[in-house]
PDB file of N, CA and C in Angstrom:
ATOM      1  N   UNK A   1     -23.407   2.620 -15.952  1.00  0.00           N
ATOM      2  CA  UNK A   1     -23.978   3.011 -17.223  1.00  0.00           C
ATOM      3  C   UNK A   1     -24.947   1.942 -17.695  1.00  0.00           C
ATOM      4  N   UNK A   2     -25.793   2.207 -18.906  1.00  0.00           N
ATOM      5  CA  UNK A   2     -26.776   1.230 -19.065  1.00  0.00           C
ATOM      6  C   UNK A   2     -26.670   0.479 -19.961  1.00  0.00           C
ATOM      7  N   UNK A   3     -26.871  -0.425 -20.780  1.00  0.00           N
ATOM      8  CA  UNK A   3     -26.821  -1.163 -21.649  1.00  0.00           C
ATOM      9  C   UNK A   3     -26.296  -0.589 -22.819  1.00  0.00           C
ATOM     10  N   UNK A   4     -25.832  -0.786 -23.694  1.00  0.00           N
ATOM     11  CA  UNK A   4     -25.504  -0.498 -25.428  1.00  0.00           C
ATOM     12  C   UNK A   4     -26.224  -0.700 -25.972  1.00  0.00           C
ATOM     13  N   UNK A   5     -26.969  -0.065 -26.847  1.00  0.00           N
ATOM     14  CA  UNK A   5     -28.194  -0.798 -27.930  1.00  0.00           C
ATOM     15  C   UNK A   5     -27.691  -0.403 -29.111  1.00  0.00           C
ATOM     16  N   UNK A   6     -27.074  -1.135 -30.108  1.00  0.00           N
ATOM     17  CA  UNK A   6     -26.471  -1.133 -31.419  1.00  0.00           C
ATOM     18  C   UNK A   6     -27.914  -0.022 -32.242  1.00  0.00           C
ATOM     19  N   UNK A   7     -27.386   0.725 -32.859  1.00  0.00           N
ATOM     20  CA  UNK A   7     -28.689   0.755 -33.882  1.00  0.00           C
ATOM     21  C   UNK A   7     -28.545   0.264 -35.048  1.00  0.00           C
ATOM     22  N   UNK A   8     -29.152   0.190 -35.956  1.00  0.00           N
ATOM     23  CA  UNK A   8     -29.598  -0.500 -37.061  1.00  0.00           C
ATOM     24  C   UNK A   8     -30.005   0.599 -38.376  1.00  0.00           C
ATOM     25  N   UNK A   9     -29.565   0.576 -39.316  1.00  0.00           N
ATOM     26  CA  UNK A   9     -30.397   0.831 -40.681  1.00  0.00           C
ATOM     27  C   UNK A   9     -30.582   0.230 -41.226  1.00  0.00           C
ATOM     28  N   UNK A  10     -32.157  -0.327 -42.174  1.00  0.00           N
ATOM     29  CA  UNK A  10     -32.391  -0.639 -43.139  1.00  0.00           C
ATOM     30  C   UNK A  10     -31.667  -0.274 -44.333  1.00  0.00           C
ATOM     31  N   UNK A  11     -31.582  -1.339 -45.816  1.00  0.00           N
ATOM     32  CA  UNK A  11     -31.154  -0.813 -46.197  1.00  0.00           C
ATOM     33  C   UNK A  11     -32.253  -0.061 -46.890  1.00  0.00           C
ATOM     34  N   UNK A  12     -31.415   0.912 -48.459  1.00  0.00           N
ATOM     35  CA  UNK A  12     -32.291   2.025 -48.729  1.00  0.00           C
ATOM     36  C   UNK A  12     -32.226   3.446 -48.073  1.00  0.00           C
ATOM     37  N   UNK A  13     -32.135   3.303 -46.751  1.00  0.00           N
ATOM     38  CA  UNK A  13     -32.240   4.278 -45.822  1.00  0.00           C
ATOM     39  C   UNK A  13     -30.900   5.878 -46.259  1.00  0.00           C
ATOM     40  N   UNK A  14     -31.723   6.489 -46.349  1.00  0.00           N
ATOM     41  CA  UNK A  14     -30.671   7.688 -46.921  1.00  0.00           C
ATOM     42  C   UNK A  14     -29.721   7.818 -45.459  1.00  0.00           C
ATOM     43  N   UNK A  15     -28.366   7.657 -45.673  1.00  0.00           N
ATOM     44  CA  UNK A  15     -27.803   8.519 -43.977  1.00  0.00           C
ATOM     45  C   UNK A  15     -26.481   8.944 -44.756  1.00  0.00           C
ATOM     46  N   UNK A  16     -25.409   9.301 -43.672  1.00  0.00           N
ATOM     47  CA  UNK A  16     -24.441  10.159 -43.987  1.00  0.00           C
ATOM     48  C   UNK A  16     -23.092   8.858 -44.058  1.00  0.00           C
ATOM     49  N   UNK A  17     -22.161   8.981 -45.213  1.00  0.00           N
ATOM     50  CA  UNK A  17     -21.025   8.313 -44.718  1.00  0.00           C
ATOM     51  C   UNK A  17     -20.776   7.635 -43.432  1.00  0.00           C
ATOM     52  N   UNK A  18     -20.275   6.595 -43.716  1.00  0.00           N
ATOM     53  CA  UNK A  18     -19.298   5.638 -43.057  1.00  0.00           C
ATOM     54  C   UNK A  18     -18.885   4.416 -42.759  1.00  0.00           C
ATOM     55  N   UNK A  19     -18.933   3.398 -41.942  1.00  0.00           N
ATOM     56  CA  UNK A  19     -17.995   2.095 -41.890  1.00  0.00           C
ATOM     57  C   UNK A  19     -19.487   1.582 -41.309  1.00  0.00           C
ATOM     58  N   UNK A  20     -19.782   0.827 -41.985  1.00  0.00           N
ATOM     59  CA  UNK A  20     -21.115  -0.444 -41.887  1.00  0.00           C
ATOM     60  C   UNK A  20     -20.798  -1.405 -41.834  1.00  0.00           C
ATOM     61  N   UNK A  21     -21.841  -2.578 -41.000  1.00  0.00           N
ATOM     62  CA  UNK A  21     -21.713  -3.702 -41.001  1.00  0.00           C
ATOM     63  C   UNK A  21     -22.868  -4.579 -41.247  1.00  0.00           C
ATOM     64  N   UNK A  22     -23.128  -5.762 -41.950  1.00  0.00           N
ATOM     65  CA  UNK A  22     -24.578  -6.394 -42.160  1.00  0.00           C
ATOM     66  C   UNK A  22     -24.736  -6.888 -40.746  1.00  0.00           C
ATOM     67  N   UNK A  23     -25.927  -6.732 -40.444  1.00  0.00           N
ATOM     68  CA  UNK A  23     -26.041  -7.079 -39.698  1.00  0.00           C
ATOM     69  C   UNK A  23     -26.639  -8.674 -39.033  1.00  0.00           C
ATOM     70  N   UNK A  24     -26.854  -9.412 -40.441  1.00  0.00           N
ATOM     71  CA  UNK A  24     -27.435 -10.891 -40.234  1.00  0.00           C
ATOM     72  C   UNK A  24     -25.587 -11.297 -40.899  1.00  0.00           C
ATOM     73  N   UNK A  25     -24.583 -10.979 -41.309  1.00  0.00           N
ATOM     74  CA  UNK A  25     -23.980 -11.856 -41.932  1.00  0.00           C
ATOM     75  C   UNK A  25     -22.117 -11.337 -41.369  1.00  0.00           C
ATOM     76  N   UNK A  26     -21.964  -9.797 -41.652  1.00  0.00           N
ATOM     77  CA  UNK A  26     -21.087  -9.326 -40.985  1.00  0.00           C
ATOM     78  C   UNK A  26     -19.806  -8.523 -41.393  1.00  0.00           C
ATOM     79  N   UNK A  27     -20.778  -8.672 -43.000  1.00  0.00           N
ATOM     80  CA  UNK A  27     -19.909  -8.219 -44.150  1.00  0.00           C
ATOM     81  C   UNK A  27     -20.270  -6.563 -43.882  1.00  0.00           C
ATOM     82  N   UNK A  28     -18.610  -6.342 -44.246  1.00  0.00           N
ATOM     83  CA  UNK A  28     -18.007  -4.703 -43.849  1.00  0.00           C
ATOM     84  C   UNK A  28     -18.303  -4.055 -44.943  1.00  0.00           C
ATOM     85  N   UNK A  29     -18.905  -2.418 -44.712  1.00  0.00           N
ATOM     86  CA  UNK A  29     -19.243  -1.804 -46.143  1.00  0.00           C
ATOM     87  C   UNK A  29     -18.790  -0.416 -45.765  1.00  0.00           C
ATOM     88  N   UNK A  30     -18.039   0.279 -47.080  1.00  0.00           N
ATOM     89  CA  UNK A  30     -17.595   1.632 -46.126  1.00  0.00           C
ATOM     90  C   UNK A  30     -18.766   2.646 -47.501  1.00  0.00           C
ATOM     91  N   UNK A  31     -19.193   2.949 -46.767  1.00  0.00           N
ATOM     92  CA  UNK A  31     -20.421   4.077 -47.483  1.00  0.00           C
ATOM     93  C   UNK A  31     -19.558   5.127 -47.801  1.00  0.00           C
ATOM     94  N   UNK A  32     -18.987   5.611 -48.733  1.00  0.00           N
ATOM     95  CA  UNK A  32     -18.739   6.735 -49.096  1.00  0.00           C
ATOM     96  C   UNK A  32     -18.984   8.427 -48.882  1.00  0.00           C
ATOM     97  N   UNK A  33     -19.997   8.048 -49.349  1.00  0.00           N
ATOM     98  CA  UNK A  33     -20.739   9.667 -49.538  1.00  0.00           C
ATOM     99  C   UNK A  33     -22.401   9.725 -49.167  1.00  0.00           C
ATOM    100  N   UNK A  34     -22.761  10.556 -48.573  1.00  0.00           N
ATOM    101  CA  UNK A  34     -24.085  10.347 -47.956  1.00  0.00           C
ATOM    102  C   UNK A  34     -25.008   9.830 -49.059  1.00  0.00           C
ATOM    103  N   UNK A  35     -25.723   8.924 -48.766  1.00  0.00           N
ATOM    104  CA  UNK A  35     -27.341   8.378 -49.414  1.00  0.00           C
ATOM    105  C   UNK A  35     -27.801   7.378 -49.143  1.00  0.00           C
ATOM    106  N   UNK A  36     -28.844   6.763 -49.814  1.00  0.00           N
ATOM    107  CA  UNK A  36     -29.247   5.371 -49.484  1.00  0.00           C
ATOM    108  C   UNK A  36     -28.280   4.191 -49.207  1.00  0.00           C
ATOM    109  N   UNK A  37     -28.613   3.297 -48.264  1.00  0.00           N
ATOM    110  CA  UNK A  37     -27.572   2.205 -47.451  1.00  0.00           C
ATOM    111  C   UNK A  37     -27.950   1.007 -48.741  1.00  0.00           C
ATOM    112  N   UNK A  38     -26.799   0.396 -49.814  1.00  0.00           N
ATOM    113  CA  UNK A  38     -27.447  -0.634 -50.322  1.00  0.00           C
ATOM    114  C   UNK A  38     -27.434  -1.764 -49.911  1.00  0.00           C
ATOM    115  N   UNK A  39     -28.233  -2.741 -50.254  1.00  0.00           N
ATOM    116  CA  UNK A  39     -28.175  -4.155 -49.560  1.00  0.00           C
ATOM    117  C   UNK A  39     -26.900  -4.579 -49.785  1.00  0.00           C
ATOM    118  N   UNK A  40     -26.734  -5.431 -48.947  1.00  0.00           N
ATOM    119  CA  UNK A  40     -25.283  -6.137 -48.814  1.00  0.00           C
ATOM    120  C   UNK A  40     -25.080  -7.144 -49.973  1.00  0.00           C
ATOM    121  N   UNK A  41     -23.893  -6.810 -50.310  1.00  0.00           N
ATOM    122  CA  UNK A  41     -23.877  -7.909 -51.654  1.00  0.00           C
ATOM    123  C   UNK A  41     -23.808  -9.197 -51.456  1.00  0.00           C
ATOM    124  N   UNK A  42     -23.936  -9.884 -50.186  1.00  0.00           N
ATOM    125  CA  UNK A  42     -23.943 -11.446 -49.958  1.00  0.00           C
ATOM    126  C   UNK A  42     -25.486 -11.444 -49.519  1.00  0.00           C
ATOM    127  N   UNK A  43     -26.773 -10.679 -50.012  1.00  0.00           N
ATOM    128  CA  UNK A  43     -28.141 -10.729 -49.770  1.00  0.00           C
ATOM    129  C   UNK A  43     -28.759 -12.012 -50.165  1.00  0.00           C
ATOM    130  N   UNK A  44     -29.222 -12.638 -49.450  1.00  0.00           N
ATOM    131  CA  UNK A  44     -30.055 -13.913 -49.518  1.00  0.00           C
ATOM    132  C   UNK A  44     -31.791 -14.065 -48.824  1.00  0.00           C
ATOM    133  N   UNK A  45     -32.110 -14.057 -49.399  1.00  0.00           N
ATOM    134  CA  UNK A  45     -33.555 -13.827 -48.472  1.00  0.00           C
ATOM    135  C   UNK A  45     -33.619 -15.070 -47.182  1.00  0.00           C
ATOM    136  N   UNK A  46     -32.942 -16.378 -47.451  1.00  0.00           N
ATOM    137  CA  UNK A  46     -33.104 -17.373 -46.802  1.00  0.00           C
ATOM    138  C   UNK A  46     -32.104 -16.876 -45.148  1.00  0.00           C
ATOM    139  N   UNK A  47     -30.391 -16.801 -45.950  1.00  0.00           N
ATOM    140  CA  UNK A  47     -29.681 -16.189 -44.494  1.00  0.00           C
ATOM    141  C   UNK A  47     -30.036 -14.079 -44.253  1.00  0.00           C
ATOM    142  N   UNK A  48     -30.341 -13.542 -44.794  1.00  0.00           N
ATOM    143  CA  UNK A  48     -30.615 -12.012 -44.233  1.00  0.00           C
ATOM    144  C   UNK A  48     -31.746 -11.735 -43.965  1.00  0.00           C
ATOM    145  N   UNK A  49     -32.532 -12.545 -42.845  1.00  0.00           N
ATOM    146  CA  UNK A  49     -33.656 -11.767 -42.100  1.00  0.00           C
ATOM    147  C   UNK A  49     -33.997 -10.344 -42.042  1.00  0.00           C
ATOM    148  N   UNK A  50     -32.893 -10.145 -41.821  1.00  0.00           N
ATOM    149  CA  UNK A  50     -32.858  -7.959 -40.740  1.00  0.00           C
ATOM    150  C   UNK A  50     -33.004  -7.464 -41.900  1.00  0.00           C
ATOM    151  N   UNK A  51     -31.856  -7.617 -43.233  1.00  0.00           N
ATOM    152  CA  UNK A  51     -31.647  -7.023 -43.739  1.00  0.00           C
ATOM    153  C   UNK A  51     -31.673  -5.279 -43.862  1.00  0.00           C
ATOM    154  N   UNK A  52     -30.306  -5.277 -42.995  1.00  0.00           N
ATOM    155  CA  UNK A  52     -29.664  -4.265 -42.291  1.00  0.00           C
ATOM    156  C   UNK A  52     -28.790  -3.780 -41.987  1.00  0.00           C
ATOM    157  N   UNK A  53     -27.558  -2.399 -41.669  1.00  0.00           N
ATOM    158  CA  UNK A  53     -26.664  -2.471 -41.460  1.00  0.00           C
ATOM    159  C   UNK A  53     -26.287  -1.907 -40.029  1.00  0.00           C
ATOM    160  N   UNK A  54     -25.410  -2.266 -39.569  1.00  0.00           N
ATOM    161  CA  UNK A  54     -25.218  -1.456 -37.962  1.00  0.00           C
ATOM    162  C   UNK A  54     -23.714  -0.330 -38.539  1.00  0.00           C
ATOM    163  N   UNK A  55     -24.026   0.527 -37.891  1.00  0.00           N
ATOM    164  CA  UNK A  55     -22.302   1.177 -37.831  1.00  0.00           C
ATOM    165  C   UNK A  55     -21.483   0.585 -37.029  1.00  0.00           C
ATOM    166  N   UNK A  56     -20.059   0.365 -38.213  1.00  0.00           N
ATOM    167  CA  UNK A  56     -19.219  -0.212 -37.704  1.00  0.00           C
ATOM    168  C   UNK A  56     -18.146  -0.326 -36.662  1.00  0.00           C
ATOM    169  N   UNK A  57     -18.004   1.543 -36.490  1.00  0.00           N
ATOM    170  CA  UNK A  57     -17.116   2.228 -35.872  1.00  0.00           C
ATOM    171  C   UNK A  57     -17.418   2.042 -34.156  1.00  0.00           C
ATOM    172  N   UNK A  58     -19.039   1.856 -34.355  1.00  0.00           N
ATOM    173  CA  UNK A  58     -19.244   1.877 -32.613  1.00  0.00           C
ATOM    174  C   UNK A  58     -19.188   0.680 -32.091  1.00  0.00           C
ATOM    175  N   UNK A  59     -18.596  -0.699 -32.862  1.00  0.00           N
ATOM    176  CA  UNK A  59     -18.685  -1.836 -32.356  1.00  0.00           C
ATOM    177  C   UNK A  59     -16.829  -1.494 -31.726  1.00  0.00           C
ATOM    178  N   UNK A  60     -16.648  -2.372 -30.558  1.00  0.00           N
ATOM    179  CA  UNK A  60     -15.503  -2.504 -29.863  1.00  0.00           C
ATOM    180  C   UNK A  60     -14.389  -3.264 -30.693  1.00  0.00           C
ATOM    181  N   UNK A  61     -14.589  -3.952 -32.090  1.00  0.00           N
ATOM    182  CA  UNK A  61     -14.034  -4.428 -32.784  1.00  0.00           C
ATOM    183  C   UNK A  61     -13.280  -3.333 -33.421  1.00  0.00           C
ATOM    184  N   UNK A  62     -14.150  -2.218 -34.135  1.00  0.00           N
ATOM    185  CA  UNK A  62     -13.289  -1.789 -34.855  1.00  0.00           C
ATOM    186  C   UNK A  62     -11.933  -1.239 -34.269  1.00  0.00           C
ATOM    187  N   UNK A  63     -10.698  -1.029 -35.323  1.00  0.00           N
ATOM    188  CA  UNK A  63      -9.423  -0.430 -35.034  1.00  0.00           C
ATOM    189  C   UNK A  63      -9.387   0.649 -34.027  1.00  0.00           C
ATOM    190  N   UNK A  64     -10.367   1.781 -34.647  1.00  0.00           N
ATOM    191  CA  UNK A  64      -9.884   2.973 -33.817  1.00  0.00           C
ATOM    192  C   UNK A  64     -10.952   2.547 -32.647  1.00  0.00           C
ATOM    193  N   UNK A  65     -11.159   1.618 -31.947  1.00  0.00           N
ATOM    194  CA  UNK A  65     -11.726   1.801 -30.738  1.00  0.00           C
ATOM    195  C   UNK A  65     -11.196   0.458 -30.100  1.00  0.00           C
ATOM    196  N   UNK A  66     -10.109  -0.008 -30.268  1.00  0.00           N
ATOM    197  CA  UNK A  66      -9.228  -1.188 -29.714  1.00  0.00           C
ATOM    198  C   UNK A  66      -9.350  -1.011 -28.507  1.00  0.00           C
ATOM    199  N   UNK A  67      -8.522  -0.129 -28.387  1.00  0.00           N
ATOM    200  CA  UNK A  67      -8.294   0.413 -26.611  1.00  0.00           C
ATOM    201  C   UNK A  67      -9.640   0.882 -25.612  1.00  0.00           C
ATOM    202  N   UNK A  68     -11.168   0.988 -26.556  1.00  0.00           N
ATOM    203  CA  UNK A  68     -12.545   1.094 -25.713  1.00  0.00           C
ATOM    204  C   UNK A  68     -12.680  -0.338 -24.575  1.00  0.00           C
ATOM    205  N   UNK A  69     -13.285  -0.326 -23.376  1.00  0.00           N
ATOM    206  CA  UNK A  69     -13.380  -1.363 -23.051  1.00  0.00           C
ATOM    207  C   UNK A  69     -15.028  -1.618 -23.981  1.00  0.00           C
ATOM    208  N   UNK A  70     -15.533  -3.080 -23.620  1.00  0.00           N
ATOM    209  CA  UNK A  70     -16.181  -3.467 -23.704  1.00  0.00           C
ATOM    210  C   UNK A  70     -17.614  -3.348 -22.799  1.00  0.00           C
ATOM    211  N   UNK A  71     -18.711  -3.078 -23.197  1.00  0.00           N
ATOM    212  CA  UNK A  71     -19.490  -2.796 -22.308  1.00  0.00           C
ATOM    213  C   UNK A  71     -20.340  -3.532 -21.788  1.00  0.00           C
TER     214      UNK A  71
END
């Protein structure tokens, strides 16, 4: 199989529910209900470059994917 490429949202970005992660810092955000992604509340212009979130669920960390191997 080929590589994993995390994706990324800006924040702002309208999407649908679920388990986020910043992606310059690492702080967990659970989006509720579909709409704009807000900036992470530890936002710093100096440490959040990306200023961005990845979904959380598809990293090998989270709970319900313990038992995924690693890719």
């Amino acid at each position: 199989m080929g590589d994993r490429v995390d994706r990324i949202y800006a924040y702002g970005i309208s999407i649908a529910a679920g388990s986020f992660e910043c992606v310059d810092c690492g702080h967990r955000h659970e989006h509720a209900e579909p709409g704009p992604l807000p900036p992470c509340p530890r936002y710093l212009d100096s440490t959040h470059a990306r200023a961005a979130w990845r979904p959380w669920r598809d990293r090998a960390d989270h709970p319900e994917n313990r038992s995924a191997p690693l890719r």
